[in-house]
C-alpha atoms as a PDB file:
ATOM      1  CA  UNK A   1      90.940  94.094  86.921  1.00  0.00           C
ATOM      2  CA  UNK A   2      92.451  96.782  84.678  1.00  0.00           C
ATOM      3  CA  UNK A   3      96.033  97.301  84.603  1.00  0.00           C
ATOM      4  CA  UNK A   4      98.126  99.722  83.327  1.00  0.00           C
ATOM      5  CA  UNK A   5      98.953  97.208  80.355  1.00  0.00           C
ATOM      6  CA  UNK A   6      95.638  98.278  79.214  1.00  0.00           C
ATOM      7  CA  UNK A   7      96.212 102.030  79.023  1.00  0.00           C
ATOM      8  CA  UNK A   8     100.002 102.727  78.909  1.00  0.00           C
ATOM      9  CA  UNK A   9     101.690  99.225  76.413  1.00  0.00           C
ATOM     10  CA  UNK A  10     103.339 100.456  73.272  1.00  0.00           C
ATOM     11  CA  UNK A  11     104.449  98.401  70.722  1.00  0.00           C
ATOM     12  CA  UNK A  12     107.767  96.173  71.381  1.00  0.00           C
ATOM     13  CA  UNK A  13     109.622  97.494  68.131  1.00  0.00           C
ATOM     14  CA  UNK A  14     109.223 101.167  69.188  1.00  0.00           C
ATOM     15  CA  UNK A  15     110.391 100.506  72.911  1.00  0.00           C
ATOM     16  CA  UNK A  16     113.160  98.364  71.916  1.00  0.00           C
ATOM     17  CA  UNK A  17     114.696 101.294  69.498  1.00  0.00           C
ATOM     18  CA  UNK A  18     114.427 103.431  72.254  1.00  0.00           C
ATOM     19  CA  UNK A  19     116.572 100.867  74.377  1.00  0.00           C
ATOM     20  CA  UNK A  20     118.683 100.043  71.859  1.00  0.00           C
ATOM     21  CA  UNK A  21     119.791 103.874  71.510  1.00  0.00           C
ATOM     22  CA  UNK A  22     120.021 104.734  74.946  1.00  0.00           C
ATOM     23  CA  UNK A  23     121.967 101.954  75.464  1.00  0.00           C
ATOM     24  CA  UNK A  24     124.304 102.832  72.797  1.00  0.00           C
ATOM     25  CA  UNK A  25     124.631 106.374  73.906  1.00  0.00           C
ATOM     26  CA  UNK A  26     124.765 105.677  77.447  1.00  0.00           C
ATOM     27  CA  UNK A  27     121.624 106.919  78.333  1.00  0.00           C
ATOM     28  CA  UNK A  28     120.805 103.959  80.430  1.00  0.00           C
ATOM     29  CA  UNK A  29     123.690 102.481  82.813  1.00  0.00           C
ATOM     30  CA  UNK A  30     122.940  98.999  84.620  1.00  0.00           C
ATOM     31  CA  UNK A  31     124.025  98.543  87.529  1.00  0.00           C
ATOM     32  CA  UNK A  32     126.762  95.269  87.258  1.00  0.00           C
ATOM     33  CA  UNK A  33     127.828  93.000  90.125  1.00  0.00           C
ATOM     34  CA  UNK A  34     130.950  92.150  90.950  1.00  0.00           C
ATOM     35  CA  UNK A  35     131.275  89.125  88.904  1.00  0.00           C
ATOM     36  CA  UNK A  36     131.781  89.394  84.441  1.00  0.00           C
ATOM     37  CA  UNK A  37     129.007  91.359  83.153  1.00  0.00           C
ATOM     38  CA  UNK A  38     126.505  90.451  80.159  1.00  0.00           C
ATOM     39  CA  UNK A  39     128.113  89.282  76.827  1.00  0.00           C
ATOM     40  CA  UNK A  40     128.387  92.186  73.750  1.00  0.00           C
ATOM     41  CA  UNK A  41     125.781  89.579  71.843  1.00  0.00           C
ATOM     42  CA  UNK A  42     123.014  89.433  75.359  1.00  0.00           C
ATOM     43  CA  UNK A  43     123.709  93.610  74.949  1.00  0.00           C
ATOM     44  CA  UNK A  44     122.806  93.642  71.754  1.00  0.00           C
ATOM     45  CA  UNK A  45     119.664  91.256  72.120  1.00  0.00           C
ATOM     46  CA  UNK A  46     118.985  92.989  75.399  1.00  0.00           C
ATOM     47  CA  UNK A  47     116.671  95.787  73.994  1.00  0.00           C
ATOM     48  CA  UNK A  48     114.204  93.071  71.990  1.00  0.00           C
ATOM     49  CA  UNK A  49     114.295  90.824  75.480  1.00  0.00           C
ATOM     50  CA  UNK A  50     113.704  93.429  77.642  1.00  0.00           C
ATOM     51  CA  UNK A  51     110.792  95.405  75.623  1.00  0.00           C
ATOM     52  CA  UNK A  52     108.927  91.731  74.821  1.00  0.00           C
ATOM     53  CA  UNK A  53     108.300  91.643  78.755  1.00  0.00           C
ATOM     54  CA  UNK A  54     107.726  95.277  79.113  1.00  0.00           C
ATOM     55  CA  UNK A  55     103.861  93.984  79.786  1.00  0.00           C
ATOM     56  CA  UNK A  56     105.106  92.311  83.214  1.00  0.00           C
ATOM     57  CA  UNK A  57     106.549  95.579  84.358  1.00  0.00           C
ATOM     58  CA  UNK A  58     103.526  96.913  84.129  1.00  0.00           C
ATOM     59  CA  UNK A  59     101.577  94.324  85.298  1.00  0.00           C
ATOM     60  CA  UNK A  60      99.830  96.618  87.936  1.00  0.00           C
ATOM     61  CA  UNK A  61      96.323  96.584  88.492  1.00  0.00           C
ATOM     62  CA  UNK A  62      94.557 100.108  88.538  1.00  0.00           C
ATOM     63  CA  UNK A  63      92.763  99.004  91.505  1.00  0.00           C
ATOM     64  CA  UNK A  64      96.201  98.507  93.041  1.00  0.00           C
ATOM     65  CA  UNK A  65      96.853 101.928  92.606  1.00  0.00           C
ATOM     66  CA  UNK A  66      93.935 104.011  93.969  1.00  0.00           C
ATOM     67  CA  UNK A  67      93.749 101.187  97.310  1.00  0.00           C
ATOM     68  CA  UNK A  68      97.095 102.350  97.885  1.00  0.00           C
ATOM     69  CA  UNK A  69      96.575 105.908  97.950  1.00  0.00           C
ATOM     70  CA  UNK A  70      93.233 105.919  99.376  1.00  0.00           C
ATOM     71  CA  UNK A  71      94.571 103.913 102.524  1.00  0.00           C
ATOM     72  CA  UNK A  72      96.631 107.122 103.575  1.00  0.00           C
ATOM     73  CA  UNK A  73      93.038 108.893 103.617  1.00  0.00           C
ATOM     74  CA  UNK A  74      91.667 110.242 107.298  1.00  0.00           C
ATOM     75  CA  UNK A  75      88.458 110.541 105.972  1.00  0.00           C
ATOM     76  CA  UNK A  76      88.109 106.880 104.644  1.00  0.00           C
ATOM     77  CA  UNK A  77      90.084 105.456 107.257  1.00  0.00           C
ATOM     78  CA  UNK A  78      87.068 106.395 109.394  1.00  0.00           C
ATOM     79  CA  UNK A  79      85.026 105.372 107.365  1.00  0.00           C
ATOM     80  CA  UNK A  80      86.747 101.957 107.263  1.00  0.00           C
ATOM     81  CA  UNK A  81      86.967 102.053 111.255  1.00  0.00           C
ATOM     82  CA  UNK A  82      82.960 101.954 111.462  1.00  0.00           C
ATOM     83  CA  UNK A  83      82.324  99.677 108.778  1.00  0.00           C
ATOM     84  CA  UNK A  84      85.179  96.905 111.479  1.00  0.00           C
ATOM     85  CA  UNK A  85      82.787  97.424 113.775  1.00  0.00           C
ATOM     86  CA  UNK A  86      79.697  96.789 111.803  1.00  0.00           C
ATOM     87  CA  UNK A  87      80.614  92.887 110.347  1.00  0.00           C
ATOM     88  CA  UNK A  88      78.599  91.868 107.612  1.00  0.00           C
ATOM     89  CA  UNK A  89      76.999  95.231 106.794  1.00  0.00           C
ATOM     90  CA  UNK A  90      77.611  96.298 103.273  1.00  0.00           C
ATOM     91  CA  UNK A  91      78.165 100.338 102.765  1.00  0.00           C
ATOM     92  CA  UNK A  92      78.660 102.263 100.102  1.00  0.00           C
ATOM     93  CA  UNK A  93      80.847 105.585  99.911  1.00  0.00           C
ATOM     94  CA  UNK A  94      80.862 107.913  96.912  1.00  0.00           C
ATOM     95  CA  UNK A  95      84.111 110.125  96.379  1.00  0.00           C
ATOM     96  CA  UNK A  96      84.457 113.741  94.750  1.00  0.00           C
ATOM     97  CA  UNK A  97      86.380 113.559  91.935  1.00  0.00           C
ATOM     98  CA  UNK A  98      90.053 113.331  92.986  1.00  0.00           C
ATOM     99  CA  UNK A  99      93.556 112.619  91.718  1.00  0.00           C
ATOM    100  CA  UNK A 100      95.886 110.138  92.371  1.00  0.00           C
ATOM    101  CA  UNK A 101      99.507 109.859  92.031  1.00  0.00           C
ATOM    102  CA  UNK A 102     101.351 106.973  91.896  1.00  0.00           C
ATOM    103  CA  UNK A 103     105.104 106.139  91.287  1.00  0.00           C
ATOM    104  CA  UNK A 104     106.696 102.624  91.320  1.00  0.00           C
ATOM    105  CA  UNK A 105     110.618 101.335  90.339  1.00  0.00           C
ATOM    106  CA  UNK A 106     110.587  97.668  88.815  1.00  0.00           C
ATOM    107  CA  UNK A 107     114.090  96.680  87.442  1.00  0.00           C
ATOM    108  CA  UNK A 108     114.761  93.830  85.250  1.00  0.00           C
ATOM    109  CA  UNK A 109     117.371  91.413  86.257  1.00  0.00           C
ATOM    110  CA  UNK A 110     120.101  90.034  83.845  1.00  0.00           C
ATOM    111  CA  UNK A 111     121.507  86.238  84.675  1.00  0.00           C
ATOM    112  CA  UNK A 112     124.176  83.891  84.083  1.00  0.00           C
ATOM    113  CA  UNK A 113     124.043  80.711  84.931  1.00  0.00           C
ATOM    114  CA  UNK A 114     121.292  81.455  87.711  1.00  0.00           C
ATOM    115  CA  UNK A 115     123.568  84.441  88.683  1.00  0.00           C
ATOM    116  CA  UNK A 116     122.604  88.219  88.600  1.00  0.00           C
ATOM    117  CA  UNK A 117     125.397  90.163  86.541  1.00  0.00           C
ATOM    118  CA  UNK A 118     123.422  93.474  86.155  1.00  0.00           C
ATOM    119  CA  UNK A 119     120.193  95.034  86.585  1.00  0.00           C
ATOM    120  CA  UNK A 120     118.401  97.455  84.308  1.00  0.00           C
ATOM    121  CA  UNK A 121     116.424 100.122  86.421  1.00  0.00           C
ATOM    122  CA  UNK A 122     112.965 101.477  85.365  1.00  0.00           C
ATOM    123  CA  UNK A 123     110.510 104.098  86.594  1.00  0.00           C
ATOM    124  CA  UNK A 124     106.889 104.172  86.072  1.00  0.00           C
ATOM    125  CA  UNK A 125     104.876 107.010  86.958  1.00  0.00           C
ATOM    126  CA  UNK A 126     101.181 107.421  87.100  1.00  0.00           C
ATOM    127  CA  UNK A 127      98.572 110.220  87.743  1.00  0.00           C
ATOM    128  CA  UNK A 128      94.783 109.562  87.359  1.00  0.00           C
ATOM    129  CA  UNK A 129      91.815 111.726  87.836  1.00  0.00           C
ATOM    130  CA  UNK A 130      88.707 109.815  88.738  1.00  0.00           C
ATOM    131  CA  UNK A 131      84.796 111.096  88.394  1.00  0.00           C
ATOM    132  CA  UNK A 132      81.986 109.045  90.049  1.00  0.00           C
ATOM    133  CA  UNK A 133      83.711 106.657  91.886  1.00  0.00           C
ATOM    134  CA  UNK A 134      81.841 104.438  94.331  1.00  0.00           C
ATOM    135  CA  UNK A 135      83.501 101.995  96.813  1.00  0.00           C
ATOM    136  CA  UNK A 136      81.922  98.868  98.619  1.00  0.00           C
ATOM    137  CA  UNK A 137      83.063  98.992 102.164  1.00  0.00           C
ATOM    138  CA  UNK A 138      82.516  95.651 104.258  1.00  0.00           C
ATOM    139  CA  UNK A 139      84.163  94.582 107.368  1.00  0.00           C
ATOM    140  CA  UNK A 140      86.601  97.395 107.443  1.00  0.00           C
ATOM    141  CA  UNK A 141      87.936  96.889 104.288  1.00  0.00           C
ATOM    142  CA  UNK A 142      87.053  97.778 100.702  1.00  0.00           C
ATOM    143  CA  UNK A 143      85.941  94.803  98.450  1.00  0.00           C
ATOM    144  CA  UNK A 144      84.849  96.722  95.170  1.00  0.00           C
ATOM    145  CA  UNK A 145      85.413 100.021  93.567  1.00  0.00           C
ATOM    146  CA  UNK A 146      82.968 101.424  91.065  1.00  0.00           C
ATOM    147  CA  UNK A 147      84.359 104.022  88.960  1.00  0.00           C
ATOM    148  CA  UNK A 148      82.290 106.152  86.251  1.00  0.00           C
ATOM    149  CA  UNK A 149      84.810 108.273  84.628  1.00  0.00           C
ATOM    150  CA  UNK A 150      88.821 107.971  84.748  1.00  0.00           C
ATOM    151  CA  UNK A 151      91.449 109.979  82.902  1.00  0.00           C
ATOM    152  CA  UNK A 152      95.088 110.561  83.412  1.00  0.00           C
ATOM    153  CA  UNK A 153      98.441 110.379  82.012  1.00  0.00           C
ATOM    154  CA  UNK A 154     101.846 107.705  82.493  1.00  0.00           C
ATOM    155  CA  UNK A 155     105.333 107.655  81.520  1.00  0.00           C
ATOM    156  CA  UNK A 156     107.846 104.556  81.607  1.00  0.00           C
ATOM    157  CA  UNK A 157     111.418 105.545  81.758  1.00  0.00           C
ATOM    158  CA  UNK A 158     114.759 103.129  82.037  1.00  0.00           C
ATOM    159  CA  UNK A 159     117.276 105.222  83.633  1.00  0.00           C
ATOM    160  CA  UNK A 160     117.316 108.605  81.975  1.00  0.00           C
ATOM    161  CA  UNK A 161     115.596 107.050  78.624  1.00  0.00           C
ATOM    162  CA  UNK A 162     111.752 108.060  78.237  1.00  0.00           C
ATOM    163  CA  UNK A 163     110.678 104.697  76.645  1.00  0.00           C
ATOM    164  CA  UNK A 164     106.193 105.383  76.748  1.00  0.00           C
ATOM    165  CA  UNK A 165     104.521 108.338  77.376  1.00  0.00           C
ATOM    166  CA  UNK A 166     100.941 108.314  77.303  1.00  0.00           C
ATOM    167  CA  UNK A 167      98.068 111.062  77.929  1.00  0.00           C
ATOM    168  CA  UNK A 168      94.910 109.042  78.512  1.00  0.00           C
ATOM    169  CA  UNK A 169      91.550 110.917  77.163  1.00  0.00           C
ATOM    170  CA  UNK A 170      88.392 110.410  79.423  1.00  0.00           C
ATOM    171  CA  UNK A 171      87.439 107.372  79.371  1.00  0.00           C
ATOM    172  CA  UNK A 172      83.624 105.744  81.082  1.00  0.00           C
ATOM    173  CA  UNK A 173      84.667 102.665  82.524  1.00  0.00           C
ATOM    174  CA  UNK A 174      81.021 101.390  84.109  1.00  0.00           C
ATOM    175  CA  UNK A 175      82.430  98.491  85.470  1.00  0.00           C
ATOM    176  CA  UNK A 176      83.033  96.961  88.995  1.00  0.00           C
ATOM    177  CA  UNK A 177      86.768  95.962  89.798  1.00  0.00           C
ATOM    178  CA  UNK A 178      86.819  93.534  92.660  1.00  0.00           C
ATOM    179  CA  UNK A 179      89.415  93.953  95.262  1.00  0.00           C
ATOM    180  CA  UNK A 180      91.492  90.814  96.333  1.00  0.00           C
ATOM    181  CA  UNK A 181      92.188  89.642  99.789  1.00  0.00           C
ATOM    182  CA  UNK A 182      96.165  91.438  99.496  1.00  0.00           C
ATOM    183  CA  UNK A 183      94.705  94.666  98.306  1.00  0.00           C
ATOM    184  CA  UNK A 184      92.322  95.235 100.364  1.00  0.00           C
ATOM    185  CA  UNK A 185      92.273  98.732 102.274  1.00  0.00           C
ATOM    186  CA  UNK A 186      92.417  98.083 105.928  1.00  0.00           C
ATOM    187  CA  UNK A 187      92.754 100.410 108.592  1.00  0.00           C
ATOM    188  CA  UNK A 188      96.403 100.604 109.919  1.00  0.00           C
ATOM    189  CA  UNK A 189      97.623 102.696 112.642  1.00  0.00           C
ATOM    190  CA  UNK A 190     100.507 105.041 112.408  1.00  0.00           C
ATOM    191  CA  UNK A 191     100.314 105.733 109.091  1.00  0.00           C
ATOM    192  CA  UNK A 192     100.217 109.676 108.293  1.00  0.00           C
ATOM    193  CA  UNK A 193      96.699 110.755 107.186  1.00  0.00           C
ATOM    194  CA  UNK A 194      95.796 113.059 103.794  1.00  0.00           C
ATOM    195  CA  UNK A 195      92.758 114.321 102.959  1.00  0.00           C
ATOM    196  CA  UNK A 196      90.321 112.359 100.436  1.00  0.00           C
ATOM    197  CA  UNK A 197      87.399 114.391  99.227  1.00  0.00           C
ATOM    198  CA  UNK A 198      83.804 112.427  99.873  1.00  0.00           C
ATOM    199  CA  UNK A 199      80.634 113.102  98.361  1.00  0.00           C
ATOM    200  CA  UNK A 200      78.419 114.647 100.622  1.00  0.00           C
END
């Protein structure tokens, strides 16, 4: 499955100058525990650590993503409801083209002797715009999304420090991601409904 590695990874040299300075200028402020904080040498390493595993940050499937918003949808949810009481009938539901917002905060922790001294905050923000997408619906959940056409835009940020910032151009991805058992879209009640525009 795609993940934002594949659309939003710079390079490591150009994300660790970016740490490096806002580090130096106190752009970025960790947040330290109450026991003695990282060394002046793991500070000044920090920035080439921290931007070589900048690909597990964002180590988030695009599938993730538009599960996760689409389960807050009415009109899927019902759509989800019939398919539960339908087992073993496949269906297939084709959205309007549709955006989807998505925001997460990873943080990196720093350790000493097995202990966490400080953390370094991040903030990853997503928006995609998706054309022809097609979702396989069995048993109430959905197992596949087809997509035709996907464009959008990210930024990573470490405290106040803009890091990536990427503005994706359309791109025809005529593939099938699979959806794993965690991700799957179920219906859940009490959750508050928003509007998700189906093909008719």
């Amino acid at each position: 499955m795609p993940t934002l590695n594949d659309f939003f990874l710079p390079s490591e040299a150009e994300v660790a100058r970016r740490l490096a300075r806002a580090l130096s200028d106190g752009t970025i402020g960790a947040t330290v525990g109450g026991v003695a904080g990282p060394s002046a040498l793991a500070w000044r390493m920090l920035p080439r650590v921290v931007a070589g595993h900048l690909d597990q940050l964002l180590d988030i499937g695009i599938g993730d993503i538009l599960v996760g918003a689409w389960n807050k949808s009415h009109a899927l949810r019902q759509n989800l409801s019939k398919s539960a009481q339908a087992p073993g009938k496949e269906t297939f539901l084709e959205l309007a083209e549709h955006k989807v917002t998505s925001k997460h905060k990873p943080y990196v922790a720093l350790l000493r002797n097995g202990q966490e001294v400080a953390r370094l905050p991040f903030s990853v923000d997503v928006e995609i715009t998706l054309q022809g997408a097609v979702l396989k619906i069995l048993d109430g959940a959905i197992r596949e999304i087809q997509t035709g056409q996907m464009k959008g835009k990210g930024s990573v940020k470490c405290g106040g420090a803009l890091l990536v910032e990427r503005q994706l151009q359309p791109l025809k991805l005529p593939v099938t991601m699979p959806v794993g058992r965690r991700e799957e879209a179920r219906v859940e009640v009490g959750e508050n409904p928003e509007d998700l525009p189906l093909r008719q």
